[in-house]
PDB file of N, CA and C in Angstrom:
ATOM      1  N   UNK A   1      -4.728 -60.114  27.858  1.00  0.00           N
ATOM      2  CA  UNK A   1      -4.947 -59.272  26.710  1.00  0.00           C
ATOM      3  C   UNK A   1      -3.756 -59.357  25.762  1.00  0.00           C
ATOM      4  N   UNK A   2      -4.478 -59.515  24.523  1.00  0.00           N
ATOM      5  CA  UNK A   2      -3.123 -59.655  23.510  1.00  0.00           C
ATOM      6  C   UNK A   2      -2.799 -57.621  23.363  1.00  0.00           C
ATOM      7  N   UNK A   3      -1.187 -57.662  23.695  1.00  0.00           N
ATOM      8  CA  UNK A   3      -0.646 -56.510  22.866  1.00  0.00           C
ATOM      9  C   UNK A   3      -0.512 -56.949  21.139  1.00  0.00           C
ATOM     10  N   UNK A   4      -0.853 -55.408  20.948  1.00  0.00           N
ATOM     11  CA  UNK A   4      -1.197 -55.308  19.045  1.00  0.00           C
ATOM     12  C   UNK A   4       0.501 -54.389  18.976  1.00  0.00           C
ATOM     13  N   UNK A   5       0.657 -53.352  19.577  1.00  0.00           N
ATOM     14  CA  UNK A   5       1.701 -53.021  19.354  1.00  0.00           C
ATOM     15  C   UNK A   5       2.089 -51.465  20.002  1.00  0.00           C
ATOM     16  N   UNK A   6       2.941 -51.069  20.242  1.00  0.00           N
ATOM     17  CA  UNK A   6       3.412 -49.480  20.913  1.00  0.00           C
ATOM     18  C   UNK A   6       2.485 -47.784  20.061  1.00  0.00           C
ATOM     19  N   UNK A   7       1.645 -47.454  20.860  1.00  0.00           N
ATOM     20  CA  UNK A   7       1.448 -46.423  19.825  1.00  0.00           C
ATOM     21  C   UNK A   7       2.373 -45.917  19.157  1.00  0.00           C
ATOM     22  N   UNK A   8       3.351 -45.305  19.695  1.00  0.00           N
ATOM     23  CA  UNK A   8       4.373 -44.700  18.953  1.00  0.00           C
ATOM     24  C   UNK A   8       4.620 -45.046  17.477  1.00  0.00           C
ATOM     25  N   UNK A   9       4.203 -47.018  17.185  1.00  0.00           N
ATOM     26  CA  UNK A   9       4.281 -47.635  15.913  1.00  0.00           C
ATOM     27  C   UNK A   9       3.335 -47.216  14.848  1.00  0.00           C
ATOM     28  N   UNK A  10       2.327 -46.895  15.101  1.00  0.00           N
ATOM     29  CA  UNK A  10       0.894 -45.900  14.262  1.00  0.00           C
ATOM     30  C   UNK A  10       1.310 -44.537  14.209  1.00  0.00           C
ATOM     31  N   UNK A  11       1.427 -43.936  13.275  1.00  0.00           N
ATOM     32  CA  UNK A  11       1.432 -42.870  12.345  1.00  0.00           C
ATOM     33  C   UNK A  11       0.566 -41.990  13.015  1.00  0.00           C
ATOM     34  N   UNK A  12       0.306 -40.970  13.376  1.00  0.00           N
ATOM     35  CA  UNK A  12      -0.423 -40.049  13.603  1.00  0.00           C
ATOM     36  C   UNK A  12      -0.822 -38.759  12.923  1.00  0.00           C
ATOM     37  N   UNK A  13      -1.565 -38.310  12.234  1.00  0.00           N
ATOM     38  CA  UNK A  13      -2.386 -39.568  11.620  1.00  0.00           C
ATOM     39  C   UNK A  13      -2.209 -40.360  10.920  1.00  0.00           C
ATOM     40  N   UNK A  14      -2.211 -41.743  11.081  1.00  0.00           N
ATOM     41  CA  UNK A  14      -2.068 -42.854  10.134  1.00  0.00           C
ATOM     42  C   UNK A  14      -2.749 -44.046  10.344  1.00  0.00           C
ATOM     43  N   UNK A  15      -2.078 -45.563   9.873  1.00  0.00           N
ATOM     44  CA  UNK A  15      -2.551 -46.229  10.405  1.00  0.00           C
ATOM     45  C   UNK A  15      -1.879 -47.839   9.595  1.00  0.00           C
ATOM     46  N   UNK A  16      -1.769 -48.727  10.579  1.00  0.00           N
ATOM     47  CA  UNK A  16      -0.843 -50.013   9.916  1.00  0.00           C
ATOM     48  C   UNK A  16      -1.959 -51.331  10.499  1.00  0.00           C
ATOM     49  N   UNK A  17      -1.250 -52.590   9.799  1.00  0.00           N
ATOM     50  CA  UNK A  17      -1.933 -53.525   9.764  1.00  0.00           C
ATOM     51  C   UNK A  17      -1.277 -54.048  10.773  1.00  0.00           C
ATOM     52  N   UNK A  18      -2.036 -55.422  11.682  1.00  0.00           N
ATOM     53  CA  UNK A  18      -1.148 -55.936  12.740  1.00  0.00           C
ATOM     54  C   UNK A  18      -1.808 -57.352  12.451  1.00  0.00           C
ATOM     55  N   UNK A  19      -1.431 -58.736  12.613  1.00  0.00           N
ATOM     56  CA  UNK A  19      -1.773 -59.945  12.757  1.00  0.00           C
ATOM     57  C   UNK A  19      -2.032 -60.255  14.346  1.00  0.00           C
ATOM     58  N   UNK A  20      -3.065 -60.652  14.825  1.00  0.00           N
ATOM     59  CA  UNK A  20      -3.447 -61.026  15.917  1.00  0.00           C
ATOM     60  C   UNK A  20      -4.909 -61.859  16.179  1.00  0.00           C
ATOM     61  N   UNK A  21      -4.248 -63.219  17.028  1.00  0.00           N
ATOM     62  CA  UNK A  21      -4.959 -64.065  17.441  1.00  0.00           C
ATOM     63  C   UNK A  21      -5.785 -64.606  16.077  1.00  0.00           C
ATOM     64  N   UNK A  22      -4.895 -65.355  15.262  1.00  0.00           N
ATOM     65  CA  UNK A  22      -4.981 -65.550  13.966  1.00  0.00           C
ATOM     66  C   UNK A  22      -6.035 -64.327  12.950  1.00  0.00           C
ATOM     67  N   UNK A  23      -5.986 -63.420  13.331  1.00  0.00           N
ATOM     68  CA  UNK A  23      -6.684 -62.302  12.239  1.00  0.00           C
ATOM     69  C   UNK A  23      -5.923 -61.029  11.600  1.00  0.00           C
ATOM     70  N   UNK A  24      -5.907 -60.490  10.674  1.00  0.00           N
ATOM     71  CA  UNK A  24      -5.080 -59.030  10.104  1.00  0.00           C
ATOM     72  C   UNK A  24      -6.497 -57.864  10.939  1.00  0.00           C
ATOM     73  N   UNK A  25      -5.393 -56.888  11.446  1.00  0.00           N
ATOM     74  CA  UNK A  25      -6.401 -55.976  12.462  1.00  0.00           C
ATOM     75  C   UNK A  25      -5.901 -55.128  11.682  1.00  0.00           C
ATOM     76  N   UNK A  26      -7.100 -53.793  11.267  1.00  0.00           N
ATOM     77  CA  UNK A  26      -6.252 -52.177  11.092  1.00  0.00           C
ATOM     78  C   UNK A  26      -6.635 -51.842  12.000  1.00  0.00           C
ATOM     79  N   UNK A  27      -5.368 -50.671  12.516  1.00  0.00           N
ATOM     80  CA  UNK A  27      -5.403 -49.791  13.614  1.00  0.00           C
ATOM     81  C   UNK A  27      -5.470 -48.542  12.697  1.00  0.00           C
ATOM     82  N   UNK A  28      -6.110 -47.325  13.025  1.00  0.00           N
ATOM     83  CA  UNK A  28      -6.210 -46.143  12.541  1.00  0.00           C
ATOM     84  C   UNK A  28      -5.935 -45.348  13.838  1.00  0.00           C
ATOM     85  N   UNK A  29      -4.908 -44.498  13.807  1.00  0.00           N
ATOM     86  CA  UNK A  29      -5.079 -43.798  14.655  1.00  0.00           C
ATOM     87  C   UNK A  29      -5.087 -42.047  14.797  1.00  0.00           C
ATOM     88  N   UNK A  30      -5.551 -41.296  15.420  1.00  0.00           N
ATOM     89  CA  UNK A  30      -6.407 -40.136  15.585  1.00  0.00           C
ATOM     90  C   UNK A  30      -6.290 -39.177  16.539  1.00  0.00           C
ATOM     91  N   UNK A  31      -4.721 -38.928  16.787  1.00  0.00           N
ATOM     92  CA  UNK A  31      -4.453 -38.692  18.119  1.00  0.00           C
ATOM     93  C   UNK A  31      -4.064 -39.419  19.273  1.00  0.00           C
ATOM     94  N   UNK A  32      -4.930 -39.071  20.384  1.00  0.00           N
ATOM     95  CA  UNK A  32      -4.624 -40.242  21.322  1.00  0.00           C
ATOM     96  C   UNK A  32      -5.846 -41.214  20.860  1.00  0.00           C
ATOM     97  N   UNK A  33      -6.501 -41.411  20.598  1.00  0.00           N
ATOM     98  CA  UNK A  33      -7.817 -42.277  19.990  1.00  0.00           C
ATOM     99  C   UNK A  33      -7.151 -43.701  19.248  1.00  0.00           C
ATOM    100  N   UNK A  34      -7.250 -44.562  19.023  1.00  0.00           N
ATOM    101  CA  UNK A  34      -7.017 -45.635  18.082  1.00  0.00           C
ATOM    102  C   UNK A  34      -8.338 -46.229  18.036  1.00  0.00           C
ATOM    103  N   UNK A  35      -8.623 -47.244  16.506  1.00  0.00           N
ATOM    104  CA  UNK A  35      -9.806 -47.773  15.842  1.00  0.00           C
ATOM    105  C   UNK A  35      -8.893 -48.817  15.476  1.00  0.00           C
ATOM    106  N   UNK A  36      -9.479 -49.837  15.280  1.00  0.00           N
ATOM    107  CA  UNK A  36      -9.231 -51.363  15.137  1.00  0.00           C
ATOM    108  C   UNK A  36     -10.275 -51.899  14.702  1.00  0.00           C
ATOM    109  N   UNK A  37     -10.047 -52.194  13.689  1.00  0.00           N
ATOM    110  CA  UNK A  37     -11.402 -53.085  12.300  1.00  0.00           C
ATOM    111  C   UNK A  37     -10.297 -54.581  11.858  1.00  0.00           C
ATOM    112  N   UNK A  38     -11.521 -55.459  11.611  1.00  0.00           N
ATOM    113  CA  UNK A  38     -10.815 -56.746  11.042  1.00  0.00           C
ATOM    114  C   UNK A  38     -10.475 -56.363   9.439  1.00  0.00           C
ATOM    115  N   UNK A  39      -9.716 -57.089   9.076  1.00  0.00           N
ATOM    116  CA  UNK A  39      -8.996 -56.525   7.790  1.00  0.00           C
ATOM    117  C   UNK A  39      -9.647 -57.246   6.889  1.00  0.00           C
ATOM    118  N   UNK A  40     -11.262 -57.066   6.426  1.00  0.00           N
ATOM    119  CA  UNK A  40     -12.590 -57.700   5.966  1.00  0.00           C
ATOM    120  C   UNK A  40     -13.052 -56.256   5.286  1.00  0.00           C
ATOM    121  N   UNK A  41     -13.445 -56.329   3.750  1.00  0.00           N
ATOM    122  CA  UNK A  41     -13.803 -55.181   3.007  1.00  0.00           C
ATOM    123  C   UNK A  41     -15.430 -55.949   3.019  1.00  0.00           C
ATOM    124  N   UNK A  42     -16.603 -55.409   3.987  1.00  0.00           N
ATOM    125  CA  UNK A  42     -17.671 -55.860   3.802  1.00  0.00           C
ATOM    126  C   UNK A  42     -18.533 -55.789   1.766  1.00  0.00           C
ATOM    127  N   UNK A  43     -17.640 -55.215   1.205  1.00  0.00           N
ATOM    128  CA  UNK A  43     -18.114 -55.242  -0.768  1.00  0.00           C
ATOM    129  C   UNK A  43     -18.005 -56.667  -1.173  1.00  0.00           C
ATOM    130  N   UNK A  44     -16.352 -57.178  -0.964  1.00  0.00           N
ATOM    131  CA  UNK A  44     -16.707 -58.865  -1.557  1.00  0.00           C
ATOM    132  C   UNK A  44     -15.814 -59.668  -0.360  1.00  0.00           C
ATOM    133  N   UNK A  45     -15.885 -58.633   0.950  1.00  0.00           N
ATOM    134  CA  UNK A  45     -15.369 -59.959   2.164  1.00  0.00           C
ATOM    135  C   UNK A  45     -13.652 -60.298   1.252  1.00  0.00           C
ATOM    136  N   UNK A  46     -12.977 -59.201   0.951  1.00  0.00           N
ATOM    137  CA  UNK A  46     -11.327 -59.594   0.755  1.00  0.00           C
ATOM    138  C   UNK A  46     -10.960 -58.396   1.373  1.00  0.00           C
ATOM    139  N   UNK A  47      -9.754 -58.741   1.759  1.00  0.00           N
ATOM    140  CA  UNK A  47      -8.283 -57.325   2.036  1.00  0.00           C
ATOM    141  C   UNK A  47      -9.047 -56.216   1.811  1.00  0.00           C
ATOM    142  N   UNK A  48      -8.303 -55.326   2.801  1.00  0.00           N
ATOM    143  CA  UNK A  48      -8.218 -53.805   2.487  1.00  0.00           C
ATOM    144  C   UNK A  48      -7.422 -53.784   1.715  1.00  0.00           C
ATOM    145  N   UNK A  49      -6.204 -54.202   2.168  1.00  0.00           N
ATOM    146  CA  UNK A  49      -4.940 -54.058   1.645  1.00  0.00           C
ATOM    147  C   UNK A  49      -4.822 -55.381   0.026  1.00  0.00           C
ATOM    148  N   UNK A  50      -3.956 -54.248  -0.795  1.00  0.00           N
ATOM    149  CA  UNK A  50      -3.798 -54.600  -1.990  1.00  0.00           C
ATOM    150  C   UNK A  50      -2.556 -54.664  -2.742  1.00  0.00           C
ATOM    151  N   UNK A  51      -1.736 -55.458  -2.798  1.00  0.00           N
ATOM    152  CA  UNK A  51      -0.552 -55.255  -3.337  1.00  0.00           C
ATOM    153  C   UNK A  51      -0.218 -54.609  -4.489  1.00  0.00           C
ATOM    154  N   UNK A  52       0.646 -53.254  -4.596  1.00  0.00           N
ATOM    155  CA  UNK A  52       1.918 -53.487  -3.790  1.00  0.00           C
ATOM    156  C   UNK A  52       1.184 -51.695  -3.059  1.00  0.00           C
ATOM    157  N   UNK A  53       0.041 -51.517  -3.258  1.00  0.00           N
ATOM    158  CA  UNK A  53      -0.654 -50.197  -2.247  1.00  0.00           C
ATOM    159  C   UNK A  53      -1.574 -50.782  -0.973  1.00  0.00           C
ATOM    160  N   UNK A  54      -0.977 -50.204   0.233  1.00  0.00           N
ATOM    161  CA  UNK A  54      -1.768 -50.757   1.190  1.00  0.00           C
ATOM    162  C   UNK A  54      -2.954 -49.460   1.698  1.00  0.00           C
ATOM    163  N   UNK A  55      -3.966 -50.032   2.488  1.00  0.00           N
ATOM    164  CA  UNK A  55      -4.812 -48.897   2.505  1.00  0.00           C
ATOM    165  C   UNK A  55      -4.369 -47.413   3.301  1.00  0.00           C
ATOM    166  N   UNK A  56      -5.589 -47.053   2.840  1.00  0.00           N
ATOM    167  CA  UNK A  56      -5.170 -45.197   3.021  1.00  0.00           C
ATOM    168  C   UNK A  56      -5.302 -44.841   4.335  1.00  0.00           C
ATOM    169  N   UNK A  57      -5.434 -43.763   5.037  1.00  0.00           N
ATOM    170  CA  UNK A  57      -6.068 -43.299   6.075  1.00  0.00           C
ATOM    171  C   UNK A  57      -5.673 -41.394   5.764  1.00  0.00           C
ATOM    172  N   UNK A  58      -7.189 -41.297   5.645  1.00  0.00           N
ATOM    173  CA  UNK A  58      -6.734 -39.830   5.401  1.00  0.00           C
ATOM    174  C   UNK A  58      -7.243 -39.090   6.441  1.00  0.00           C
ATOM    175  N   UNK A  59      -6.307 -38.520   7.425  1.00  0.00           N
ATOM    176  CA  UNK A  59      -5.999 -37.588   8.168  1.00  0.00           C
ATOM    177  C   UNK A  59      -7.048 -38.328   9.471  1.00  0.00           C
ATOM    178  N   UNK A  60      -6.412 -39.750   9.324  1.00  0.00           N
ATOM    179  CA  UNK A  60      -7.226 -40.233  10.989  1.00  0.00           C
ATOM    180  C   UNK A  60      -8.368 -40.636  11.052  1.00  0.00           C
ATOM    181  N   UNK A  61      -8.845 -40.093  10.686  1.00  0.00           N
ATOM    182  CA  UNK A  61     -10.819 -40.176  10.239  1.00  0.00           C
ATOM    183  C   UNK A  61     -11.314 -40.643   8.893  1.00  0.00           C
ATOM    184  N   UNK A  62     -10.540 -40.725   8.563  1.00  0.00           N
ATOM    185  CA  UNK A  62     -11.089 -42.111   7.340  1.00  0.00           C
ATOM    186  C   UNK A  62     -10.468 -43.042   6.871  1.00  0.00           C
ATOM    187  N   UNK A  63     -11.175 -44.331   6.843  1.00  0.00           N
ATOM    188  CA  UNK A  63     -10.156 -45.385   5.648  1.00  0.00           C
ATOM    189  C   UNK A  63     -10.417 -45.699   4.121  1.00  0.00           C
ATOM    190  N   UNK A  64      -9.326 -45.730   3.650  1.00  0.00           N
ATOM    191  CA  UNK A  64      -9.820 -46.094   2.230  1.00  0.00           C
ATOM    192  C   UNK A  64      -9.455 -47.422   1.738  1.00  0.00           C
ATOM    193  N   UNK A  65     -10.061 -48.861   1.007  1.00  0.00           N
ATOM    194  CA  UNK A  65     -10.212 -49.522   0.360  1.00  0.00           C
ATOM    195  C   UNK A  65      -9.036 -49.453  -0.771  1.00  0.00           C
ATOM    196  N   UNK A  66      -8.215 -50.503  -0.177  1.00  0.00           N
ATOM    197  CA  UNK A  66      -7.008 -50.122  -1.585  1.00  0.00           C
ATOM    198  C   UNK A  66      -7.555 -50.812  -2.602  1.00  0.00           C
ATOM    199  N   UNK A  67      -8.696 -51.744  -2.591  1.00  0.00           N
ATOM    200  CA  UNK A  67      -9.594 -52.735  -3.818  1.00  0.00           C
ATOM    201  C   UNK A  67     -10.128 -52.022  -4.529  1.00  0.00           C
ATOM    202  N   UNK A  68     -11.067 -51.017  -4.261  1.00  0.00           N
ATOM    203  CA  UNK A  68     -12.081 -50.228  -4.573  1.00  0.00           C
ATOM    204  C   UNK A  68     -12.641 -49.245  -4.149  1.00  0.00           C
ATOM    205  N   UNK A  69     -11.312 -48.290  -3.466  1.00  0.00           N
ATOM    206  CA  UNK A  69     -11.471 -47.236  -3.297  1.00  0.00           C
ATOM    207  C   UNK A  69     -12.980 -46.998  -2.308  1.00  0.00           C
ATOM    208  N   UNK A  70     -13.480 -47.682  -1.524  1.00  0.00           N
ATOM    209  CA  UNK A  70     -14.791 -47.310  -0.290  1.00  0.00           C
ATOM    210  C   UNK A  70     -13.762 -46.506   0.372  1.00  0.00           C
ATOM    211  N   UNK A  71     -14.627 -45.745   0.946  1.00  0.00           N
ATOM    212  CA  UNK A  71     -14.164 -44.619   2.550  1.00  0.00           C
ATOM    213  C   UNK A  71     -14.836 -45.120   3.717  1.00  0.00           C
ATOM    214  N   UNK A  72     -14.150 -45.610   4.344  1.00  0.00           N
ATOM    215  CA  UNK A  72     -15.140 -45.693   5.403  1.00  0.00           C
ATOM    216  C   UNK A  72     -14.530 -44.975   7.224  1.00  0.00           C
ATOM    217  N   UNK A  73     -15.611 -44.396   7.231  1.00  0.00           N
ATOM    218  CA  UNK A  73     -15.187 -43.576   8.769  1.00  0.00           C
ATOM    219  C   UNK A  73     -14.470 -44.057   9.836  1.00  0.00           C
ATOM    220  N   UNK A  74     -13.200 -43.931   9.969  1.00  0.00           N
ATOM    221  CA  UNK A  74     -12.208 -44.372  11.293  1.00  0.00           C
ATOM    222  C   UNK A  74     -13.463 -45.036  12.491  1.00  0.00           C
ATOM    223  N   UNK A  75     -14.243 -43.276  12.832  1.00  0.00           N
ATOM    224  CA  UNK A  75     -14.684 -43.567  14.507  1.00  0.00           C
ATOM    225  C   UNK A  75     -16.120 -44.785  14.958  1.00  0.00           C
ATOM    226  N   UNK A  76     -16.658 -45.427  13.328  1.00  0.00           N
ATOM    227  CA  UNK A  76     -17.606 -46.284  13.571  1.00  0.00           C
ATOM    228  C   UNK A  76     -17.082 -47.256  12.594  1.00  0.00           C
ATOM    229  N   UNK A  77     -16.224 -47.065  11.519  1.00  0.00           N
ATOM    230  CA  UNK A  77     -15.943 -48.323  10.367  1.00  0.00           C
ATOM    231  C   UNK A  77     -17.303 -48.390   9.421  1.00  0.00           C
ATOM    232  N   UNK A  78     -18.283 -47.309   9.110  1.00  0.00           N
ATOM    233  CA  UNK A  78     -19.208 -47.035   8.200  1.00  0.00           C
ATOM    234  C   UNK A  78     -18.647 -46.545   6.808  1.00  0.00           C
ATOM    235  N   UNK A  79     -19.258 -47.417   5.732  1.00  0.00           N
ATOM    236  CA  UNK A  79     -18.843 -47.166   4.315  1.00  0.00           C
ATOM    237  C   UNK A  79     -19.154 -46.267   4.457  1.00  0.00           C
ATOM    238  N   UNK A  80     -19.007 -44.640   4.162  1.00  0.00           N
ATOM    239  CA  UNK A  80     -19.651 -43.414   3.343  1.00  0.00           C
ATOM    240  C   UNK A  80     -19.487 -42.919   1.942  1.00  0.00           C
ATOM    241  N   UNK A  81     -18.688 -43.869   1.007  1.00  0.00           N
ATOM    242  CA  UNK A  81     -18.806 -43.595   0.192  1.00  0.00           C
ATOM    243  C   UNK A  81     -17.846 -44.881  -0.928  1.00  0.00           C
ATOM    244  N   UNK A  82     -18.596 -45.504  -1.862  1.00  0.00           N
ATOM    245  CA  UNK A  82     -18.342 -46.781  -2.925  1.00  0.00           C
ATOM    246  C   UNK A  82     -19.093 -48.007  -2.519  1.00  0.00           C
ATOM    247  N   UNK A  83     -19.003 -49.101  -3.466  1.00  0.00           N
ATOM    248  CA  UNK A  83     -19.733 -50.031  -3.710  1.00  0.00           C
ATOM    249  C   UNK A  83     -20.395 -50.371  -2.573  1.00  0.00           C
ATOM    250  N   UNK A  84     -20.070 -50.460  -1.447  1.00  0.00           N
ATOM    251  CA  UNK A  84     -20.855 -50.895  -0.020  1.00  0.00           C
ATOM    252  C   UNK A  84     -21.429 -49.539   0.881  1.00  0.00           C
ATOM    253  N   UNK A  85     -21.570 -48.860   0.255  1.00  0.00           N
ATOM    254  CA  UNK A  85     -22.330 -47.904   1.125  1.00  0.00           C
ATOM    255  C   UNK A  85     -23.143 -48.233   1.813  1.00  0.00           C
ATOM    256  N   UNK A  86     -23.159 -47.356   3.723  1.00  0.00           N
ATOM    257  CA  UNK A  86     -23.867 -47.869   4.428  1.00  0.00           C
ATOM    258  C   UNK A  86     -23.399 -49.091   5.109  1.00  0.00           C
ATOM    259  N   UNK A  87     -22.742 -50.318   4.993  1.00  0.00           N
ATOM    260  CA  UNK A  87     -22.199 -51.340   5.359  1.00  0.00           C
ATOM    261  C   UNK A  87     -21.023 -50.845   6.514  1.00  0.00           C
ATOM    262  N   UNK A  88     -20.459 -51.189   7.478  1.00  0.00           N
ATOM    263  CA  UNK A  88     -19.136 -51.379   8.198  1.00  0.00           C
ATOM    264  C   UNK A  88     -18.493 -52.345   8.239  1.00  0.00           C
ATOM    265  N   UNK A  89     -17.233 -52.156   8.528  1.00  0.00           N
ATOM    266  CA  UNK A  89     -15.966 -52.916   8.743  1.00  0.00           C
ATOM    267  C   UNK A  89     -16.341 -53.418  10.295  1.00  0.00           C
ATOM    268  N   UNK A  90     -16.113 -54.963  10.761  1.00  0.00           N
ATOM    269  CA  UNK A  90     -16.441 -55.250  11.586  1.00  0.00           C
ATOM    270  C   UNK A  90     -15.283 -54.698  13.199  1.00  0.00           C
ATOM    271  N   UNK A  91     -15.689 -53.833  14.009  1.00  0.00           N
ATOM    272  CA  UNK A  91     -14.414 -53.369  14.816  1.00  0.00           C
ATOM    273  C   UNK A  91     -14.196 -54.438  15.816  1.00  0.00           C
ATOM    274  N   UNK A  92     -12.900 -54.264  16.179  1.00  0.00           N
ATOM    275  CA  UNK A  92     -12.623 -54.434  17.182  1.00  0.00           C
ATOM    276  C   UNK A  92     -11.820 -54.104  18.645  1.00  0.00           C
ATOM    277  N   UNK A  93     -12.501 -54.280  19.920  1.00  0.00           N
ATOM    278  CA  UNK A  93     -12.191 -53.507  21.201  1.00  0.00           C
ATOM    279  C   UNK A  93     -10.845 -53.304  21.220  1.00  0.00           C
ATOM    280  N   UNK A  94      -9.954 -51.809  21.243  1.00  0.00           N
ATOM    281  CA  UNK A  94      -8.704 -51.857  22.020  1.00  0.00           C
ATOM    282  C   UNK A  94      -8.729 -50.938  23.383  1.00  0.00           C
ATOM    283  N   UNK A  95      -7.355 -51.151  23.981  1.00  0.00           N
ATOM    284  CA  UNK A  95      -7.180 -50.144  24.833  1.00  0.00           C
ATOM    285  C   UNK A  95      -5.859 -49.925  25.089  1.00  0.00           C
ATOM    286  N   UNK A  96      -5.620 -48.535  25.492  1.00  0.00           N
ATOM    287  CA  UNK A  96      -4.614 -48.038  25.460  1.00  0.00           C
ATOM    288  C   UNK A  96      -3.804 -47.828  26.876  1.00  0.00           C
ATOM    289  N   UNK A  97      -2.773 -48.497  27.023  1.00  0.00           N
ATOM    290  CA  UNK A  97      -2.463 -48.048  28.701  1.00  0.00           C
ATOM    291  C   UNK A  97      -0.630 -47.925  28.365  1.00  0.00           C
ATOM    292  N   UNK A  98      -0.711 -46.678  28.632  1.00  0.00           N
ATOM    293  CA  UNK A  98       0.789 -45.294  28.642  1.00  0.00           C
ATOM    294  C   UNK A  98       1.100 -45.913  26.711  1.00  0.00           C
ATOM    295  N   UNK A  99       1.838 -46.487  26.173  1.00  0.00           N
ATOM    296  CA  UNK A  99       1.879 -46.627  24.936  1.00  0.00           C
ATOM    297  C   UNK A  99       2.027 -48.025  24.216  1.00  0.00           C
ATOM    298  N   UNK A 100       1.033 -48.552  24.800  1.00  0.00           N
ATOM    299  CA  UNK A 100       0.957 -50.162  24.594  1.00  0.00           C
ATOM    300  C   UNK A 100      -0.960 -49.929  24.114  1.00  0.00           C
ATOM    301  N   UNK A 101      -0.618 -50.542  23.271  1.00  0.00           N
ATOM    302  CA  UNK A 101      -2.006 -50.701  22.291  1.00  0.00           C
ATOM    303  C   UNK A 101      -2.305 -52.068  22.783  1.00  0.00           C
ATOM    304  N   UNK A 102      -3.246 -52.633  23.610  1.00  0.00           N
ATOM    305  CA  UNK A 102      -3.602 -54.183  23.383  1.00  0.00           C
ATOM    306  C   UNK A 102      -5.239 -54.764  22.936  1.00  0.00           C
ATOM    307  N   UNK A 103      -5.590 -55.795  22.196  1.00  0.00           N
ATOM    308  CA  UNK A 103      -7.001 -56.133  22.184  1.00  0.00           C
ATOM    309  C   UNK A 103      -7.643 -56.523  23.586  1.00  0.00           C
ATOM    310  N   UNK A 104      -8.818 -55.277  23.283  1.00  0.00           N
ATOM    311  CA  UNK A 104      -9.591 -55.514  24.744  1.00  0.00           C
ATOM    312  C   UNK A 104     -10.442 -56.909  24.325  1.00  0.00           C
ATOM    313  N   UNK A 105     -11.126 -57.289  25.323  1.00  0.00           N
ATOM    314  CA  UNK A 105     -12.022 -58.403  25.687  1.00  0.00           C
ATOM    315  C   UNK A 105     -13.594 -57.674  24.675  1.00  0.00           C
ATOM    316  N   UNK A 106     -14.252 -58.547  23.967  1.00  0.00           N
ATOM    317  CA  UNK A 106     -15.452 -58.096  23.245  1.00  0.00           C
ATOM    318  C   UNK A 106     -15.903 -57.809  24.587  1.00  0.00           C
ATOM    319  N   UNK A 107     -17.603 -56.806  23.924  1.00  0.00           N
ATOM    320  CA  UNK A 107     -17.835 -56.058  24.770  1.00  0.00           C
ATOM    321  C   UNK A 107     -19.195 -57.615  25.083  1.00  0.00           C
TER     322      UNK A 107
END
């Protein structure tokens, strides 16, 4: 299993970008909970992240689109609100063991 990185490194609530196994991952995290989406805006398939503002996470449970402002829900990666409504961010499996974040195996 690839380690992504120490919880302690995610913001609570917050959330940072990580490079792994050639892809940009967001981690959102929510407590003890973490979410991991590929760093793919399903509106035109570019970045969340936007220079020199990287994306939002407001209060754990949501992300925001630094392109175009979409929200989409931490706990499924569902647009709820801008140009892709309805659409998700494609996730991906982590797990957490004492404070090591690593990518789990697809399900």
């Amino acid at each position: 299993m690839t380690v992504l990185c120490a919880l302690s490194d995610i913001p609570d609530p917050g959330g940072i970008a990580v490079t792994a196994a050639g892809a940009r991952l967001l981690l959102i995290r929510h407590g003890a909970r973490v979410f991991a989406y590929q760093d793919r805006c399903p509106h035109m398939g570019i970045s969340l992240l936007w220079p020199p503002r990287p994306f939002a996470v407001e209060g754990g449970r949501f992300l925001v689109c630094a392109n175009h402002n979409a929200v989409f829900r931490a706990e499924d990666g569902v647009c709820v609100h801008g140009p892709c409504e309805g659409e998700r961010l494609l996730p991906r499996p982590v797990e957490i063991a004492g404070d090591c974040v690593r990518l789990a195996a697809d399900p």
